[in-house]
N, C-alpha and C. Protein backbone atom coordinates (compact mmCIF):
# COMPACT_ATOMS: atom_id res chain seq x y z
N UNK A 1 -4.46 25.76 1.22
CA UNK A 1 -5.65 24.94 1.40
C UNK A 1 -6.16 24.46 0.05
N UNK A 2 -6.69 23.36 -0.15
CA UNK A 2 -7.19 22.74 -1.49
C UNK A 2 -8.54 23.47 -1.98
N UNK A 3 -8.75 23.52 -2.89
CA UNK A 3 -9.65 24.14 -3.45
C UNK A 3 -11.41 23.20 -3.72
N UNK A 4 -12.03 23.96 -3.77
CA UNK A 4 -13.44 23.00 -3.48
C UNK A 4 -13.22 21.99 -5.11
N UNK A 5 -14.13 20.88 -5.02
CA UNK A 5 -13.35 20.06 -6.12
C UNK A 5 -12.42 18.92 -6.02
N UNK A 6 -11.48 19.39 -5.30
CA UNK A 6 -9.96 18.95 -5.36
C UNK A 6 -10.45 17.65 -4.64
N UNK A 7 -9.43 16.55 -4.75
CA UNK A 7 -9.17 15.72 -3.86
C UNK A 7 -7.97 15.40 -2.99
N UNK A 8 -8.16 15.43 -1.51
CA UNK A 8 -7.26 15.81 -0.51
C UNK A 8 -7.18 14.29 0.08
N UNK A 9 -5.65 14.07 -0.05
CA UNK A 9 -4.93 12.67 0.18
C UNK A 9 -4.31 13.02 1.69
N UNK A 10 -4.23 11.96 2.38
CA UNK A 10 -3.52 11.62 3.80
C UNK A 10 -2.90 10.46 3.71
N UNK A 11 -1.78 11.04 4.05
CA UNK A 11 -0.87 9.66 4.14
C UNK A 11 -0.02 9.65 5.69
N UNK A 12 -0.77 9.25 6.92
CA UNK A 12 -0.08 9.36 7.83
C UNK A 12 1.45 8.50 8.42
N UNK A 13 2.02 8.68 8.79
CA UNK A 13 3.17 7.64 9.50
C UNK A 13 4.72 8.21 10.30
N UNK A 14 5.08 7.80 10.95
CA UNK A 14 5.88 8.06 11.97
C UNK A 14 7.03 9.03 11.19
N UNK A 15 7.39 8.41 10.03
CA UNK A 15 8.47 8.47 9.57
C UNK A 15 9.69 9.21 10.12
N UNK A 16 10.63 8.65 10.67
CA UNK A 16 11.51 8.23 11.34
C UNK A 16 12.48 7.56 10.93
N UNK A 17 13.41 8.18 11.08
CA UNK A 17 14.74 7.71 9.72
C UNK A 17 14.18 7.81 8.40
N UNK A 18 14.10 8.86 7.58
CA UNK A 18 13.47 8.90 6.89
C UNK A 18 14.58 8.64 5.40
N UNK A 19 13.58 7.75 4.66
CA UNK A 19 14.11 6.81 3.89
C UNK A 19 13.78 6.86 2.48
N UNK A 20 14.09 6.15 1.51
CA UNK A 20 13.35 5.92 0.18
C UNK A 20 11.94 5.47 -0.13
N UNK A 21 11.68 4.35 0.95
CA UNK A 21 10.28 4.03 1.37
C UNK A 21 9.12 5.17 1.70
N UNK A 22 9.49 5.91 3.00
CA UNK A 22 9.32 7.16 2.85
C UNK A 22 8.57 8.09 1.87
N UNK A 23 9.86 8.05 1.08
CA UNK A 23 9.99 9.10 -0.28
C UNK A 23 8.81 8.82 -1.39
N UNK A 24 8.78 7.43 -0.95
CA UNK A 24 7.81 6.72 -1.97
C UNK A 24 6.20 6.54 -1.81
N UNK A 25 6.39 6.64 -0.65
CA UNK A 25 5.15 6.62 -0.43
C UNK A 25 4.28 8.09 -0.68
N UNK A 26 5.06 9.34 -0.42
CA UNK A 26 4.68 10.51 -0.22
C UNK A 26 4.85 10.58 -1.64
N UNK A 27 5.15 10.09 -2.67
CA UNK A 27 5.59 10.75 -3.93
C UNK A 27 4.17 9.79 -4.66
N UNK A 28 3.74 8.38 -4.30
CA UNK A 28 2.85 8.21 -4.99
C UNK A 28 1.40 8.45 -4.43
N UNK A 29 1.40 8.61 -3.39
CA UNK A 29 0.46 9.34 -2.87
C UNK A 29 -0.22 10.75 -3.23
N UNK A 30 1.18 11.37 -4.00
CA UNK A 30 0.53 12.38 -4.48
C UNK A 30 0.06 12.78 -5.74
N UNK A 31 0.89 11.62 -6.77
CA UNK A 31 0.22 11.04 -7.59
C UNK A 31 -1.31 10.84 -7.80
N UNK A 32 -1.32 10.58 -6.84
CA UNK A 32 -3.40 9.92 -6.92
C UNK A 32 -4.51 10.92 -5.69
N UNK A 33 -3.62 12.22 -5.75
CA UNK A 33 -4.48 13.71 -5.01
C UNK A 33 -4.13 14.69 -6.11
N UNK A 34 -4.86 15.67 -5.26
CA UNK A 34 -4.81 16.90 -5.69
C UNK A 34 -3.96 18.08 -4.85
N UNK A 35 -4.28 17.51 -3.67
CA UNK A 35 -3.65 18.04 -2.19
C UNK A 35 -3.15 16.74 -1.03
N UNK A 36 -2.09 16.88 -0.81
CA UNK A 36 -1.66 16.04 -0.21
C UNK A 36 -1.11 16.50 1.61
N UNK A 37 -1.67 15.62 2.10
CA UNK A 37 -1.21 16.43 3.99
C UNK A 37 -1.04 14.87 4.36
N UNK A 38 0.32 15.12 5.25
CA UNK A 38 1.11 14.29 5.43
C UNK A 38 1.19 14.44 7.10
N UNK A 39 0.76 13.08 7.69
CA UNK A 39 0.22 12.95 8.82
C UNK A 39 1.34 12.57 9.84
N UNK A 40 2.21 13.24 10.18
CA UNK A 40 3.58 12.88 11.49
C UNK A 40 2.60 12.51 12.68
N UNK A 41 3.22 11.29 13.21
CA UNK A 41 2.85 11.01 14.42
C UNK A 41 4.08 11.19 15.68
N UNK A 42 2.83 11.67 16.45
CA UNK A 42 3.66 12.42 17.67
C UNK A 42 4.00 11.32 18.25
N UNK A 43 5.58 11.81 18.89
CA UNK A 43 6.09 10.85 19.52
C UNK A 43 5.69 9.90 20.74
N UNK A 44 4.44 10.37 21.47
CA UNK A 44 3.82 9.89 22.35
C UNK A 44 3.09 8.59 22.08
N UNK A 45 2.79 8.92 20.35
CA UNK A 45 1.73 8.28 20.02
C UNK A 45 2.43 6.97 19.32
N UNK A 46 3.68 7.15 18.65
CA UNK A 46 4.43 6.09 17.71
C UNK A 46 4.96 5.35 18.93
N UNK A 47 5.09 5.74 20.32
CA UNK A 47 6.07 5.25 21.45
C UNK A 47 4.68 4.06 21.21
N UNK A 48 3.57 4.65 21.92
CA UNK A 48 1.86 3.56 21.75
C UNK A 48 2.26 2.35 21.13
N UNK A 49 2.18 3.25 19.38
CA UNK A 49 1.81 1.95 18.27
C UNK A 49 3.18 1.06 17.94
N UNK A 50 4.60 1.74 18.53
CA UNK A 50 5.78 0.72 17.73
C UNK A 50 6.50 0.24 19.20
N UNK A 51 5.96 1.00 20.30
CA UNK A 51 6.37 -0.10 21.79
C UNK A 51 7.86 0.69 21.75
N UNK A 52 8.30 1.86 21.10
CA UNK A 52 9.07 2.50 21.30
C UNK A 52 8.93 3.70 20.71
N UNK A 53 10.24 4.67 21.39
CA UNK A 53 10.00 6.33 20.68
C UNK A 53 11.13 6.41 19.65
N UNK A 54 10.73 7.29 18.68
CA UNK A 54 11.45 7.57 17.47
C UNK A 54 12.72 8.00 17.78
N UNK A 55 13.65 7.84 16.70
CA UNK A 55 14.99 8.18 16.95
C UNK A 55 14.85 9.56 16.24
N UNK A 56 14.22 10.45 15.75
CA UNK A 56 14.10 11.20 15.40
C UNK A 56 13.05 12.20 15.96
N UNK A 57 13.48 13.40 16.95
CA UNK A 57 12.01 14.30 17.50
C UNK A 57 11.13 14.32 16.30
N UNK A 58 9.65 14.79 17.34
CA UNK A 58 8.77 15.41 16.53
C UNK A 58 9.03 16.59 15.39
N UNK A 59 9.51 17.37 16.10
CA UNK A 59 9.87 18.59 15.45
C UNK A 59 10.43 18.51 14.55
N UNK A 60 11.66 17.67 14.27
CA UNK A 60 12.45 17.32 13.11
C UNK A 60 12.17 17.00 12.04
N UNK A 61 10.58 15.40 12.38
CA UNK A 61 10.36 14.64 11.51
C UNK A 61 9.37 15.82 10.86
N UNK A 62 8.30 16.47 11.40
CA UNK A 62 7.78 17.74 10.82
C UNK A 62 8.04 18.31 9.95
N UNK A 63 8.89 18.89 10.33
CA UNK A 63 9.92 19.53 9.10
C UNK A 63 10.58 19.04 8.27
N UNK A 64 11.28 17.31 8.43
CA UNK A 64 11.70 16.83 6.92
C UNK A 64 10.62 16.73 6.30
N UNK A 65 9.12 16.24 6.79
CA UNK A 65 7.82 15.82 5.79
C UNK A 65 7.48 16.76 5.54
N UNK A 66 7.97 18.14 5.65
CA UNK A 66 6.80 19.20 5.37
C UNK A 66 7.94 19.71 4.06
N UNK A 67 8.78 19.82 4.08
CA UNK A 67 9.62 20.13 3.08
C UNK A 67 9.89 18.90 2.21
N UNK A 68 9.38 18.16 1.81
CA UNK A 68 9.07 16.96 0.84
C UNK A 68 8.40 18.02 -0.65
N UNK A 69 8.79 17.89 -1.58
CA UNK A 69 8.00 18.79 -2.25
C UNK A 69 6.89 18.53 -2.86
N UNK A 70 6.40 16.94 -2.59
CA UNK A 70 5.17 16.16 -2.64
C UNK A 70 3.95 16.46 -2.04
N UNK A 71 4.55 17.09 -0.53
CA UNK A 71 3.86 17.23 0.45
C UNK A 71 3.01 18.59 0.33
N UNK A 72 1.57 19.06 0.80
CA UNK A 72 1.13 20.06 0.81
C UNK A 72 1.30 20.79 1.70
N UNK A 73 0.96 20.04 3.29
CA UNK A 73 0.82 20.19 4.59
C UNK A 73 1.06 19.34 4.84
N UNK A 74 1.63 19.33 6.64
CA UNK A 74 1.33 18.48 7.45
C UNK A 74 0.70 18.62 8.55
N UNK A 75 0.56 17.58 9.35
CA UNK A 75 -0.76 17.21 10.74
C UNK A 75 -0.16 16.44 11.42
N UNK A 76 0.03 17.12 12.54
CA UNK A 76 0.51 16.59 13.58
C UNK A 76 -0.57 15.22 14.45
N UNK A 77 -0.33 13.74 14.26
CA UNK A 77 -1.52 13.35 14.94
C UNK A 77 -1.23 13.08 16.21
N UNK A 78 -2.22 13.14 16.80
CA UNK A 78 -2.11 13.01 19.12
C UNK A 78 -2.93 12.19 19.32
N UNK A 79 -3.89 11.43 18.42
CA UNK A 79 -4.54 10.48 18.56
C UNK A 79 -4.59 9.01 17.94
N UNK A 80 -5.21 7.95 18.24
CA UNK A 80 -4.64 6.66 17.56
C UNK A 80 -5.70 6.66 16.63
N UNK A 81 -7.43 7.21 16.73
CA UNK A 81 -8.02 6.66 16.26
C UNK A 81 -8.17 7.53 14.68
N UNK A 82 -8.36 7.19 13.27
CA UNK A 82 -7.92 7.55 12.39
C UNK A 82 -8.99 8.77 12.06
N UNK A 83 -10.54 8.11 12.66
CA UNK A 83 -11.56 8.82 12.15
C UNK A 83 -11.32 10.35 13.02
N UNK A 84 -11.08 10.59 13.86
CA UNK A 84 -11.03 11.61 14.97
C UNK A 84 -9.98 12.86 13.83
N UNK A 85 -9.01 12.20 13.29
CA UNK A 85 -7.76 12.72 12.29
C UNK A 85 -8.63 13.19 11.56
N UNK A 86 -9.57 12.52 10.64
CA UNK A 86 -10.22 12.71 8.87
C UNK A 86 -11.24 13.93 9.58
N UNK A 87 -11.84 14.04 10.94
CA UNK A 87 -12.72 15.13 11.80
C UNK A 87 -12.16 16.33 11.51
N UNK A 88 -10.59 16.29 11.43
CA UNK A 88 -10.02 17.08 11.80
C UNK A 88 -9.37 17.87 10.75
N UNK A 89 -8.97 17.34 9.49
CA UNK A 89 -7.97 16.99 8.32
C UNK A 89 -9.33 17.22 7.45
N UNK A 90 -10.63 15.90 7.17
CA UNK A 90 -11.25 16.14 5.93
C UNK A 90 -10.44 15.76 4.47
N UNK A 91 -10.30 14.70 4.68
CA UNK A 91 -9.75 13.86 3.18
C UNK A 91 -9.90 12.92 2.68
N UNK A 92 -10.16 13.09 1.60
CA UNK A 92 -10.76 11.84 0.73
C UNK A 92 -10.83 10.71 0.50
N UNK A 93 -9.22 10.32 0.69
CA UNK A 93 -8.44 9.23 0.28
C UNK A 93 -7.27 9.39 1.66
N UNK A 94 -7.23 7.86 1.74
CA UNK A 94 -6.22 7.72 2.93
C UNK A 94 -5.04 6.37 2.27
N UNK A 95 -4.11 6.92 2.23
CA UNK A 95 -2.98 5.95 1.61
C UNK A 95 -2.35 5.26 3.12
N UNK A 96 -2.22 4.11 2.92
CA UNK A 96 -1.43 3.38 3.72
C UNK A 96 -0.08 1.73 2.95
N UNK A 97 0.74 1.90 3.79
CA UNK A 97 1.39 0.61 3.33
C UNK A 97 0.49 -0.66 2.94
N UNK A 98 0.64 -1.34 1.80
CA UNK A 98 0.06 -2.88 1.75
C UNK A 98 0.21 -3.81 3.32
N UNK A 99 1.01 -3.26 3.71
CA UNK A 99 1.18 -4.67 5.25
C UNK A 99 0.30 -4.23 6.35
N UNK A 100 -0.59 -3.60 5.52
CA UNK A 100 -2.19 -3.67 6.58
C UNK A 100 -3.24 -4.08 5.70
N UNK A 101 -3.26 -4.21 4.09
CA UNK A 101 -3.87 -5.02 3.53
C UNK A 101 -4.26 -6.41 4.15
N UNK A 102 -5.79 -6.56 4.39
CA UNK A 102 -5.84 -7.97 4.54
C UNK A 102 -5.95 -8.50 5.98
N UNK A 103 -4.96 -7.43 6.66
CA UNK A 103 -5.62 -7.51 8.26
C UNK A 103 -6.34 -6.96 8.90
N UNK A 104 -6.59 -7.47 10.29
CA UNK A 104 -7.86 -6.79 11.35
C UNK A 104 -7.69 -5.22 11.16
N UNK A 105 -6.70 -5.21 11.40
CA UNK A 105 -6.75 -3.25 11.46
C UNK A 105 -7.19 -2.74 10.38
N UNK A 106 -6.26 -3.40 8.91
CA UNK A 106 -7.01 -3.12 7.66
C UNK A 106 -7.96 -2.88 7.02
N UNK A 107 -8.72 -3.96 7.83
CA UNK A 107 -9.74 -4.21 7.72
C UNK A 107 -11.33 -3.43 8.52
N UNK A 108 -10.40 -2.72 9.48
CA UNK A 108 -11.11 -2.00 10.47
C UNK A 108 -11.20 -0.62 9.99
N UNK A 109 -9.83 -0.33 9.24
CA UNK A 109 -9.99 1.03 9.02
C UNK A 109 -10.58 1.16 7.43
N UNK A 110 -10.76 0.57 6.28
CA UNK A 110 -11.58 0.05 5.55
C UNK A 110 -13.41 0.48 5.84
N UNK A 111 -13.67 -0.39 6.64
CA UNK A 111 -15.14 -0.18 7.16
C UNK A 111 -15.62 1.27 8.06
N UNK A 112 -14.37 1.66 8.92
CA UNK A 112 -14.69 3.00 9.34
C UNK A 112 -14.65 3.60 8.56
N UNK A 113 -13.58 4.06 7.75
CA UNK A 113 -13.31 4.86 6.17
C UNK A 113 -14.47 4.83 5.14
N UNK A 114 -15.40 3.64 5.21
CA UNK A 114 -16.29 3.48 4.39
C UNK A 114 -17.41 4.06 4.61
N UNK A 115 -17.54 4.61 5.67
CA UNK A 115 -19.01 5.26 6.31
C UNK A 115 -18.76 6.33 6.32
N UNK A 116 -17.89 6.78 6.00
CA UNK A 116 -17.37 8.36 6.11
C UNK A 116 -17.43 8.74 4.27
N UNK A 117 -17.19 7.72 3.43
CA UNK A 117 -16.82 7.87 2.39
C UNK A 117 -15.50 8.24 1.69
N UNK A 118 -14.87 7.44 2.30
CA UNK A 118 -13.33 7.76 2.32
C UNK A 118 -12.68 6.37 1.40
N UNK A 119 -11.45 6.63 0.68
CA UNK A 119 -11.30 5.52 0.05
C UNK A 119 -10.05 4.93 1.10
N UNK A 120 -9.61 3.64 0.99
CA UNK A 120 -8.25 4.15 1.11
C UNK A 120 -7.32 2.82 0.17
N UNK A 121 -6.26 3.50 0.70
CA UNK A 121 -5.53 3.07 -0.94
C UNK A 121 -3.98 2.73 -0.44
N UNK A 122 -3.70 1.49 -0.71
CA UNK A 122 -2.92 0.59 -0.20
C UNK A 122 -1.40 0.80 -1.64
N UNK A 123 -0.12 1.30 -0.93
CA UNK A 123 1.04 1.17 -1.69
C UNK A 123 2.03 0.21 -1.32
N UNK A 124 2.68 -0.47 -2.12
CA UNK A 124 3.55 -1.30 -2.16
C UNK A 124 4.56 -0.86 -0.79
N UNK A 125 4.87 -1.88 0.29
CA UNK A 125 5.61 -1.52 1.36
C UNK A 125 7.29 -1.76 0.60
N UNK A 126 8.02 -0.78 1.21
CA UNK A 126 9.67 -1.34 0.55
C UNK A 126 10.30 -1.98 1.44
N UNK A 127 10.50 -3.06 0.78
CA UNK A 127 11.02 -4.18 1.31
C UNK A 127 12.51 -4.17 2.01
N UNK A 128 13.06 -3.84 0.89
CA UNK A 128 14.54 -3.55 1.20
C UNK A 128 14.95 -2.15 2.12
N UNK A 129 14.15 -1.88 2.49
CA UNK A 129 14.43 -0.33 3.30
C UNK A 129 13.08 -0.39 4.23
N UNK A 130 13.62 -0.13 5.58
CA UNK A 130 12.97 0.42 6.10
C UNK A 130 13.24 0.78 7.61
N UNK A 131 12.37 1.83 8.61
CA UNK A 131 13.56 2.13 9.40
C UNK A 131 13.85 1.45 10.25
N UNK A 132 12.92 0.04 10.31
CA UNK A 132 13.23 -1.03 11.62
C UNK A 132 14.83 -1.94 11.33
N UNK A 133 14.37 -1.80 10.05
CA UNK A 133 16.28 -2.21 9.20
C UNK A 133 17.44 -1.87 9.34
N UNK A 134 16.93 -0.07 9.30
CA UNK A 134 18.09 0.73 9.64
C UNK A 134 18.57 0.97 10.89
N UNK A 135 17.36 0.65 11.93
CA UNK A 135 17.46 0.85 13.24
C UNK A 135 18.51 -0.44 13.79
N UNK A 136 18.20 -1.30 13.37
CA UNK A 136 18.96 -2.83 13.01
C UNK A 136 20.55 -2.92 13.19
N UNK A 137 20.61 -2.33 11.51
CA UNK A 137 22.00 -1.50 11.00
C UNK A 137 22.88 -0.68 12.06
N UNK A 138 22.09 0.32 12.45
CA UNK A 138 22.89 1.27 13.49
C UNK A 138 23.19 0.16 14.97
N UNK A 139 22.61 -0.73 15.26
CA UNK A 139 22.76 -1.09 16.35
C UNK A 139 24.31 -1.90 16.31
N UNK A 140 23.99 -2.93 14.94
CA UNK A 140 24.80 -3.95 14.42
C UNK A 140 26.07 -2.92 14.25
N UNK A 141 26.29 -1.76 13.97
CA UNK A 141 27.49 -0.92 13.55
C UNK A 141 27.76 -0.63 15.05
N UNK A 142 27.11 -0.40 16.34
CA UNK A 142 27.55 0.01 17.40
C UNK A 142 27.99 -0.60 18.23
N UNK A 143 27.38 -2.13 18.05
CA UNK A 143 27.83 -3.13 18.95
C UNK A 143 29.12 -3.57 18.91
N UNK A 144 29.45 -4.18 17.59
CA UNK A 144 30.96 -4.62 17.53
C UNK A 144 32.01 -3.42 17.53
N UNK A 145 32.14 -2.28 17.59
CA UNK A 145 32.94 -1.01 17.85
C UNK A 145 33.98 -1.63 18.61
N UNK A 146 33.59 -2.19 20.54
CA UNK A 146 33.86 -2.31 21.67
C UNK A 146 34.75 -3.58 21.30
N UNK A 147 34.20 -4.71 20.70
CA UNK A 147 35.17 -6.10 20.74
C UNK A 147 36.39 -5.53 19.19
N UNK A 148 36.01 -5.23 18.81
CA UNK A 148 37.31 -5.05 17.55
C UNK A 148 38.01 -3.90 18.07
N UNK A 149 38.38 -3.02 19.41
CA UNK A 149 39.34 -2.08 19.50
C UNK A 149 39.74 -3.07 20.43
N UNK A 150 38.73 -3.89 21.41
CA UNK A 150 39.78 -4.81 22.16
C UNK A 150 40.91 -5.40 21.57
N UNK A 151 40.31 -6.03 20.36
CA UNK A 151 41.16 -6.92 19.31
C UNK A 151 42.32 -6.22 19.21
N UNK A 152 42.03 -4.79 18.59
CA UNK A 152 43.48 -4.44 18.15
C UNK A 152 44.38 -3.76 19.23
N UNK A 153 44.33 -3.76 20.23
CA UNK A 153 44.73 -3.54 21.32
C UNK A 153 45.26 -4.32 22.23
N UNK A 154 44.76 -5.79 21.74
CA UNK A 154 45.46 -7.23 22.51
C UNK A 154 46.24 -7.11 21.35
N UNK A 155 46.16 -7.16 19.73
CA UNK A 155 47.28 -7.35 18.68
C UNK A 155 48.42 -6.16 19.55
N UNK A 156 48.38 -5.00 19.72
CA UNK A 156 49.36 -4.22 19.75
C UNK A 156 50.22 -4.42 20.84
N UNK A 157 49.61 -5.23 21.87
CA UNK A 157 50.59 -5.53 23.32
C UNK A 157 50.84 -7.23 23.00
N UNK A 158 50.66 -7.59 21.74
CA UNK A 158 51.32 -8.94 22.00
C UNK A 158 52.33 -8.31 21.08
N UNK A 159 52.21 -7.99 20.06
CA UNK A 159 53.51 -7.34 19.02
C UNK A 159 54.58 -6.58 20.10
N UNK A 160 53.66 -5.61 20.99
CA UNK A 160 55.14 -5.05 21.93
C UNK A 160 55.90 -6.21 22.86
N UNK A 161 55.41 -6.98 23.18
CA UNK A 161 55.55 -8.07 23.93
C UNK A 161 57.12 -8.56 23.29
N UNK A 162 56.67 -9.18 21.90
CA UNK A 162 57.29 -10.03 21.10
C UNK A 162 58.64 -9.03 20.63
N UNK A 163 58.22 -7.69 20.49
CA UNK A 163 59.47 -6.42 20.09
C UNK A 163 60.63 -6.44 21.37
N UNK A 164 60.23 -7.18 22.19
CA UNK A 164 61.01 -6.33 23.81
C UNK A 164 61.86 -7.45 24.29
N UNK A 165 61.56 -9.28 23.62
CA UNK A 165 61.76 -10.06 24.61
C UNK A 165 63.15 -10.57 23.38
């Protein structure tokens, strides 16, 4: 537990396929605390906010974020709304990706955060990584599997074809 004084950072997110982005976020996040608790969202709840469920259980993602050596703790969240979390958690500073900079939600959780006295603090999103990319990737690697064994399987019965006649 953080010590009176301290300042206690939250950085919540699904994380799911867990990545360099990830890594980065939890690593500069902790940069700018004292105590850092790292907010997994339950799969019920990421199914809610991303219109699908993680490729990775709860339980799993838990345990890669909790063994982050950035990380202090983690918090399991079951709810969407952020303030109900900080009720619960008590932290100072709330880190989120820049690609809520600037919007309604951003902007929403900003003004709730502000009445509470909470900062929050926007990190560079990674561009080149992330797991909707990778999710992407795995699909793009699974799909063509099926037409390229056809392929080589029409090559091998036209070659026997051509061996026999």
């Amino acid at each position: 537990m953080p010590q009176a004084g301290h300042t206690v950072g939250y950085a919540p997110g699904v994380w799911d396929l867990f990545h360099i982005g990830h890594l980065n976020v939890l690593r500069h996040a902790r940069s700018r605390c004292d105590y850092l608790v790292a907010g997994v969202v339950s799969d019920a709840m990421a199914a809610l906010a991303k219109g699908r469920a993680p490729v990775i259980p709860l339980v799993e993602r838990l345990e890669i974020v909790r063994s982050v050596r950035y990380v202090d703790a983690a918090f399991v969240e079951t709810v969407p709304d952020k303030l109900v979390t900080w009720e619960q958690v008590r932290f100072d500073v709330l880190f989120k990706g820049d690609d809520w900079r600037g919007t309604p939600k951003g902007e929403r959780l900003e003004r709730d955060f502000a009445a509470v006295g909470v900062e929050v603090v926007y990190f560079p999103y990674t561009v080149h990584t992330s797991s909707t990319h990778l999710r992407a990737a795995l699909a793009a690697l699974a799909e063509p599997a099926a037409p390229a064994a056809d392929s080589a399987r029409n090559h091998r019965t036209e070659n026997a074809a051509q061996n026999t006649t």
